[in-house]
Protein backbone atom coordinates (compact mmCIF):
# COMPACT_ATOMS: atom_id res chain seq x y z
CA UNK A 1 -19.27 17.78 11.25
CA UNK A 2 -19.44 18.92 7.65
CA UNK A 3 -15.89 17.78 6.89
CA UNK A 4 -16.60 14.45 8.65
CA UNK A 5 -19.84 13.55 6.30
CA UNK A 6 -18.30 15.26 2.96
CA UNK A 7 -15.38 12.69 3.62
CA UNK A 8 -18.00 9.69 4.67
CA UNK A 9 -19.37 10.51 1.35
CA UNK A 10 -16.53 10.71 -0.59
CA UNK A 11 -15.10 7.10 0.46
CA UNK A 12 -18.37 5.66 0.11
CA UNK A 13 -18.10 6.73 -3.64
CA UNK A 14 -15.01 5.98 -4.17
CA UNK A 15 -15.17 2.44 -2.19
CA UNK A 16 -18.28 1.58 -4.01
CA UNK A 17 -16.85 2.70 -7.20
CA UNK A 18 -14.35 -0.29 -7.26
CA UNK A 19 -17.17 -2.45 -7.21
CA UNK A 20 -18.98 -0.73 -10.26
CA UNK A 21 -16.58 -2.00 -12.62
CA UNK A 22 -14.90 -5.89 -12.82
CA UNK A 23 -11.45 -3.79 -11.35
CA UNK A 24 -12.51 -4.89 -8.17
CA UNK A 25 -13.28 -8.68 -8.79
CA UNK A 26 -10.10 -9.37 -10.91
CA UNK A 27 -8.05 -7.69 -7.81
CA UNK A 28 -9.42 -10.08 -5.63
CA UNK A 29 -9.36 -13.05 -7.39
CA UNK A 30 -5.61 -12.19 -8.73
CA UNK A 31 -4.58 -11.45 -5.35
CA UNK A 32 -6.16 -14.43 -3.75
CA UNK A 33 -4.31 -16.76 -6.50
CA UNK A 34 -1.22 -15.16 -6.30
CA UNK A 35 -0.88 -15.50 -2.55
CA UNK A 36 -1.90 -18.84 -2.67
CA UNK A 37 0.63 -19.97 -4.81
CA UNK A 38 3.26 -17.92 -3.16
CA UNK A 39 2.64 -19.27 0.03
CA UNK A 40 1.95 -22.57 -0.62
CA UNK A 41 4.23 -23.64 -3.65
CA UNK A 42 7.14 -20.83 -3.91
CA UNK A 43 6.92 -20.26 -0.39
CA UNK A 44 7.78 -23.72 0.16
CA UNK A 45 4.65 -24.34 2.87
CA UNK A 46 4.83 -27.93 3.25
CA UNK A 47 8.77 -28.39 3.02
CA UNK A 48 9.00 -26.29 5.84
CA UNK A 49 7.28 -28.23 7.93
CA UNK A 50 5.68 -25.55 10.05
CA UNK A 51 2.74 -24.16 10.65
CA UNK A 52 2.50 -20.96 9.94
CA UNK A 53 2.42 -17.37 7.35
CA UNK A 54 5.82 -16.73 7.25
CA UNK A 55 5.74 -17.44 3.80
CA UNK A 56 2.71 -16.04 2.96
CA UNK A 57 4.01 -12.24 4.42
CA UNK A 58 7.31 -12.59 2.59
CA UNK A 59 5.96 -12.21 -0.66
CA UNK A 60 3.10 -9.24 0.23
CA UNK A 61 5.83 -6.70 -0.24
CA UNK A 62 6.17 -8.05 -4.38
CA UNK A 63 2.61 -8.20 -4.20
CA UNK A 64 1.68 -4.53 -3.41
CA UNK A 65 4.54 -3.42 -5.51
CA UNK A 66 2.30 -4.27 -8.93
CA UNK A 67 -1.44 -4.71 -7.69
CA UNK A 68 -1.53 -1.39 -5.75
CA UNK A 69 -0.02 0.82 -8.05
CA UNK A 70 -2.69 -0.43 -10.31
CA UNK A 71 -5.68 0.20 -8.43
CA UNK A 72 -4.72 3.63 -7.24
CA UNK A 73 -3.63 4.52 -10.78
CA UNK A 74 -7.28 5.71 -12.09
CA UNK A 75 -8.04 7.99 -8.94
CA UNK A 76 -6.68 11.62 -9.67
CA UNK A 77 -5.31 10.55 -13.22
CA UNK A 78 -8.43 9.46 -14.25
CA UNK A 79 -10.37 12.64 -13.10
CA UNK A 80 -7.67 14.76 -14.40
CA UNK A 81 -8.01 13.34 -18.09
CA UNK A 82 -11.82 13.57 -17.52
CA UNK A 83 -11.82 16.88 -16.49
CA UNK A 84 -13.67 16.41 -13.44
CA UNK A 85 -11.19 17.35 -10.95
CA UNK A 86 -12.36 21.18 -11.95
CA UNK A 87 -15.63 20.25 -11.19
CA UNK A 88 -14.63 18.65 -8.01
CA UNK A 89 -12.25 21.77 -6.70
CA UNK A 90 -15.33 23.92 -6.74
CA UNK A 91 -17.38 21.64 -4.57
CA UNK A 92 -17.37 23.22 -0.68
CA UNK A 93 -15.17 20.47 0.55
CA UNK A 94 -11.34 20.79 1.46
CA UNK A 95 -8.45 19.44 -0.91
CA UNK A 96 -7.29 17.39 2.17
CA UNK A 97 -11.10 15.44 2.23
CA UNK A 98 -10.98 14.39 -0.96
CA UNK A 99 -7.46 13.00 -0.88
CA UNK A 100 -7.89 11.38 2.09
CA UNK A 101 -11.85 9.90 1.47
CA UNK A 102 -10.38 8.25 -1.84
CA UNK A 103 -7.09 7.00 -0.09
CA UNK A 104 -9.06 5.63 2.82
CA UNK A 105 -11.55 3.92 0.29
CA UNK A 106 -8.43 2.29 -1.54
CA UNK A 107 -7.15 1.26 1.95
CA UNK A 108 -10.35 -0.36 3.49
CA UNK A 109 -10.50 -2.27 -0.20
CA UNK A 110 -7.18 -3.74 0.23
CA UNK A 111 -7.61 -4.58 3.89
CA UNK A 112 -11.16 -6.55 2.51
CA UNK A 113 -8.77 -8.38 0.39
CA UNK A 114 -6.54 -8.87 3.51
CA UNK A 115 -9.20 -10.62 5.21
CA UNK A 116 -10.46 -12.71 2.53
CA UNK A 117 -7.17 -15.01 2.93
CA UNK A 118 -8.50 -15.87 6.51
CA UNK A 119 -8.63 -19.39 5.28
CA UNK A 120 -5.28 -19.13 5.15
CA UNK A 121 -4.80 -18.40 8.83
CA UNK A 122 -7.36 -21.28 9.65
CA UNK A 123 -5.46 -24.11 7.61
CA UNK A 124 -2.19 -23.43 9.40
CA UNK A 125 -4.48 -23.55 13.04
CA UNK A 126 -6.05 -26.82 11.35
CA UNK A 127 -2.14 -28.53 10.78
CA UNK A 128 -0.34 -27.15 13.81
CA UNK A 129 -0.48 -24.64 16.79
CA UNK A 130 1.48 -21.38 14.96
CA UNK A 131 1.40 -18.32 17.05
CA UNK A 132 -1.65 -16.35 16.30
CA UNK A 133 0.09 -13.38 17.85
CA UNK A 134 2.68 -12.66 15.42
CA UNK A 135 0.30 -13.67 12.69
CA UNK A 136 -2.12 -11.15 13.65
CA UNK A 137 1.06 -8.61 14.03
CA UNK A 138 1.90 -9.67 10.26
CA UNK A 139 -1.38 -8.97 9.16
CA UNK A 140 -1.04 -5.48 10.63
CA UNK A 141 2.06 -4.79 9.21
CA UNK A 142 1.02 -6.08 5.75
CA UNK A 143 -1.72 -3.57 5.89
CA UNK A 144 0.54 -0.54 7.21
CA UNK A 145 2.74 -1.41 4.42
CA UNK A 146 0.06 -1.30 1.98
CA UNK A 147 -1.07 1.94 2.92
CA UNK A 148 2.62 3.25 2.56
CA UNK A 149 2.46 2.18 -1.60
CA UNK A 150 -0.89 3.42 -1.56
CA UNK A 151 -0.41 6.75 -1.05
CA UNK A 152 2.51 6.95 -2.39
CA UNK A 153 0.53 5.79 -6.12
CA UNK A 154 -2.04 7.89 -4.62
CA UNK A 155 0.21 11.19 -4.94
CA UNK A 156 1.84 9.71 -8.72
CA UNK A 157 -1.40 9.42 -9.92
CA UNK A 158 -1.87 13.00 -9.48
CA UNK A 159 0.91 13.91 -11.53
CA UNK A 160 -0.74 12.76 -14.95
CA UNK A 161 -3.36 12.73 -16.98
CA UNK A 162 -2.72 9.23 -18.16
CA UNK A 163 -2.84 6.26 -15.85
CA UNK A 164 -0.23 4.15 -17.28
CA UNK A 165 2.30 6.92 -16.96
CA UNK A 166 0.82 7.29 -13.42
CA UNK A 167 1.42 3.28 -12.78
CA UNK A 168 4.91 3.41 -13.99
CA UNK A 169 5.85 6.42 -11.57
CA UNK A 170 4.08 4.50 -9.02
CA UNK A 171 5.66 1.04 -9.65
CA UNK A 172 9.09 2.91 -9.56
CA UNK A 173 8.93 5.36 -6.58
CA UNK A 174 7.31 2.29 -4.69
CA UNK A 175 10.59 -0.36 -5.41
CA UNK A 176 13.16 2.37 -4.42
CA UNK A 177 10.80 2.39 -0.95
CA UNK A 178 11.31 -1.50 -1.00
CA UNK A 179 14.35 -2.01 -2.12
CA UNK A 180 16.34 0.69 -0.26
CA UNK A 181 17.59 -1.44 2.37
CA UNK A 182 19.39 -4.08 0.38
CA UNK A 183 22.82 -4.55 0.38
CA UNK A 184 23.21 -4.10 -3.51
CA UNK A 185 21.63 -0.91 -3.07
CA UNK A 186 23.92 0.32 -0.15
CA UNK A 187 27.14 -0.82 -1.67
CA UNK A 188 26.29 1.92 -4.10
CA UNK A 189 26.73 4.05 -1.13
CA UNK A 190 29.76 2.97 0.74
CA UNK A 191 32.85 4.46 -0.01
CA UNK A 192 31.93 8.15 -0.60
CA UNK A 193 28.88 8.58 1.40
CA UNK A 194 28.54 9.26 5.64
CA UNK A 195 27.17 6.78 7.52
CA UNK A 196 23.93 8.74 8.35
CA UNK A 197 23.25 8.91 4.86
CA UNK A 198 23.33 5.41 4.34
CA UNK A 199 21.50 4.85 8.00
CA UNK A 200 18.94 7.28 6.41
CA UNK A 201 18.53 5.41 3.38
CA UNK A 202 18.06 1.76 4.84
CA UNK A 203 15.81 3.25 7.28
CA UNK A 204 13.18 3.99 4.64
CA UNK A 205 13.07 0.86 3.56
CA UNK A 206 9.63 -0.98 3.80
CA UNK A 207 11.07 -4.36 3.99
CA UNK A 208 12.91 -3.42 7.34
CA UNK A 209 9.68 -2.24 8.97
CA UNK A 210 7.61 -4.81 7.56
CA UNK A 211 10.09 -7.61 8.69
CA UNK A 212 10.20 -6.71 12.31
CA UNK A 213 6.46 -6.47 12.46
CA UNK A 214 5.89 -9.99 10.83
CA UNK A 215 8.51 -11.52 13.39
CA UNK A 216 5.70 -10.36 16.10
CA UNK A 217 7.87 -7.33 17.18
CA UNK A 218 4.87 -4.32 17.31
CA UNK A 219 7.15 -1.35 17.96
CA UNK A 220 5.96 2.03 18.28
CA UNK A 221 8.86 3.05 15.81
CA UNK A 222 7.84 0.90 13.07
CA UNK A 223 4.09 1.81 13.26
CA UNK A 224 5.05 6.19 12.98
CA UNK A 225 7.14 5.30 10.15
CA UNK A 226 4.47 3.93 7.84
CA UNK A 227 1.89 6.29 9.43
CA UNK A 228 4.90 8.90 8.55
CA UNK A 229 4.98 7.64 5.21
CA UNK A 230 1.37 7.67 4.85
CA UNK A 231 0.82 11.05 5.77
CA UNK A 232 3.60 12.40 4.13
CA UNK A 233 2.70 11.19 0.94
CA UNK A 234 -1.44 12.30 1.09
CA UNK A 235 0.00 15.79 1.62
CA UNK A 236 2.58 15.67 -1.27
CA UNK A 237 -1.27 14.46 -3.08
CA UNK A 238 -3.00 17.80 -1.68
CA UNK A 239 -0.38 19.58 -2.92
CA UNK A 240 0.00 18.85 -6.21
CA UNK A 241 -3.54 19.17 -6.55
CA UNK A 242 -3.42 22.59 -5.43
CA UNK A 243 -1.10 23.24 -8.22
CA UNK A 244 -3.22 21.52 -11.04
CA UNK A 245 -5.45 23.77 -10.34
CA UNK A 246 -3.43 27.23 -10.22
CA UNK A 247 -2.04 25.92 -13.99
C-alpha cells in the first residue's frame, strides 16, 4: 500500500502542478482553438455535410505531435537542471513510481482537455444522428495515442537538462512514430529491404492504429500496441534515470 499512496501523491503533485502556473490554461485554451478550427474550417465540417468527428480526430495526431511534447518537456528536464532529481532519488519511493505518478498526471491532464471538446460531440447530435459508438471509440483512441507521445517526451525529457533540447528530441522521435507508415517513408525502404522490415516499420505507426480505432474498429491488437508503446517507453524513462544517477 505504500507504493500505491507514494504514487497517489506523486500525481497529485504533479497534476496540480500544471495548474500552478498559466502552462495549464494556455494548453487548454490553444488546444480548444486549434481543434475548433481544424474541425470546423480545415476539416471542412459543413461541406461535408455529415454529422460527425471525423474531422475533428484526423487532425489530433498533428495536434499531440507539438502540444504534448511541450507539456511533458519540463518534467525530468526541469528537475534535472534544478537539481532536484538527487533529492528525489533518495526519497523511499521506487524509480518506477515516480515515472509513472508524473506520466499518469500528464495523461489524466490531457484526457481533461479531451473532454472539454464535449460540445463538440453535442453539436454534431444537435445537426444529425452520427454514431456515438465510433465517436466514443475515437475518443479512446485519441487518448491511447496521446499517451503513446507522452511517454515517449516523457523518456526525452529525461535525457537533458534543458527543456528545449528535450522538446526537440521529443517532437522528432514522436513524427518518425507518426509518420512511419506513409508511403514516402516506405519507398525509402523498398528495393533493398525484406518485407518484414518494412511490415515492422508501418506497423509502428500511430496513424495506422489510431485510424482503425476512429473508424469504430476497437481491436484488441490496436489497444496492446499503444499500451506496448506506453509501457515501453516509461521503462526506457526508469532507466535512464537510473543512469543519471550512477553519473
Amino acid at each position: 500500500m505504500t507504493g500505491w499512496w507514494s504514487f497517489l501523491a506523486i500525481f497529485k503533485r504533479e497534476l496540480l502542478g500544471y495548474f500552478a502556473t498559466p502552462l495549464a490554461f494556455i494548453f487548454i485554451v490553444i488546444f480548444l482553438m486549434l481543434s475548433g478550427i481544424f474541425t470546423f474550417y480545415l476539416g471542412d465540417f459543413y461541406q461535408r455535410g455529415q454529422a460527425d468527428l471525423q474531422s475533428f480526430f484526423t487532425f489530433h495526431p498533428w495536434l499531440y505531435l507539438i502540444l504534448v511534447p511541450a507539456i511533458a518537456m519540463r518534467l525530468w528536464a526541469e528537475e534535472r537542471r534544478s537539481g532536484t532529481i538527487e533529492l528525489i532519488m533518495t526519497l523511499p519511493v521506487s524509480r518506477w513510481i515516480w515515472v509513472a505518478g508524473k506520466f499518469a498526471a500528464g495523461w489524466v491532464f490531457i484526457g481533461l482537455n479531451l473532454l472539454l471538446t464535449f460540445p463538440m460531440w453535442l453539436t454534431v447530435n444537435y445537426l444529425g444522428s452520427p454514431d456515438n459508438g465510433v465517436i466514443l471509440a475515437g475518443y479512446l483512441g485519441s487518448w491511447l495515442m496521446a499517451g503513446g507521445f507522452l511517454a515517449i517526451s516523457c523518456c526525452m525529457s529525461a535525457l537533458s537538462k534543458s527543456q528545449v533540447i528535450a522538446f526537440v528530441m521529443s517532437l522528432l522521435v514522436c513524427f518518425l512514430f507518426t509518420m512511419s507508415g506513409y508511403t514516402m517513408v516506405l519507398d525509402v525502404f523498398y528495393g533493398w529491404a525484406p518485407l518484414w522490415m518494412i511490415d515492422a516499420i508501418a506497423s509502428i505507426s500511430f496513424l495506422n492504429h489510431f485510424d482503425s480505432i476512429t473508424k469504430g474498429v476497437i481491436s484488441l491488437q490496436d489497444i496492446l500496441y499503444f499500451v506496448s508503446v506506453i509501457v515501453a517507453w516509461l521503462t526506457a524513462n526508469t532507466l535512464l534515470i537510473a543512469l543519471n544517477k550512477a553519473e
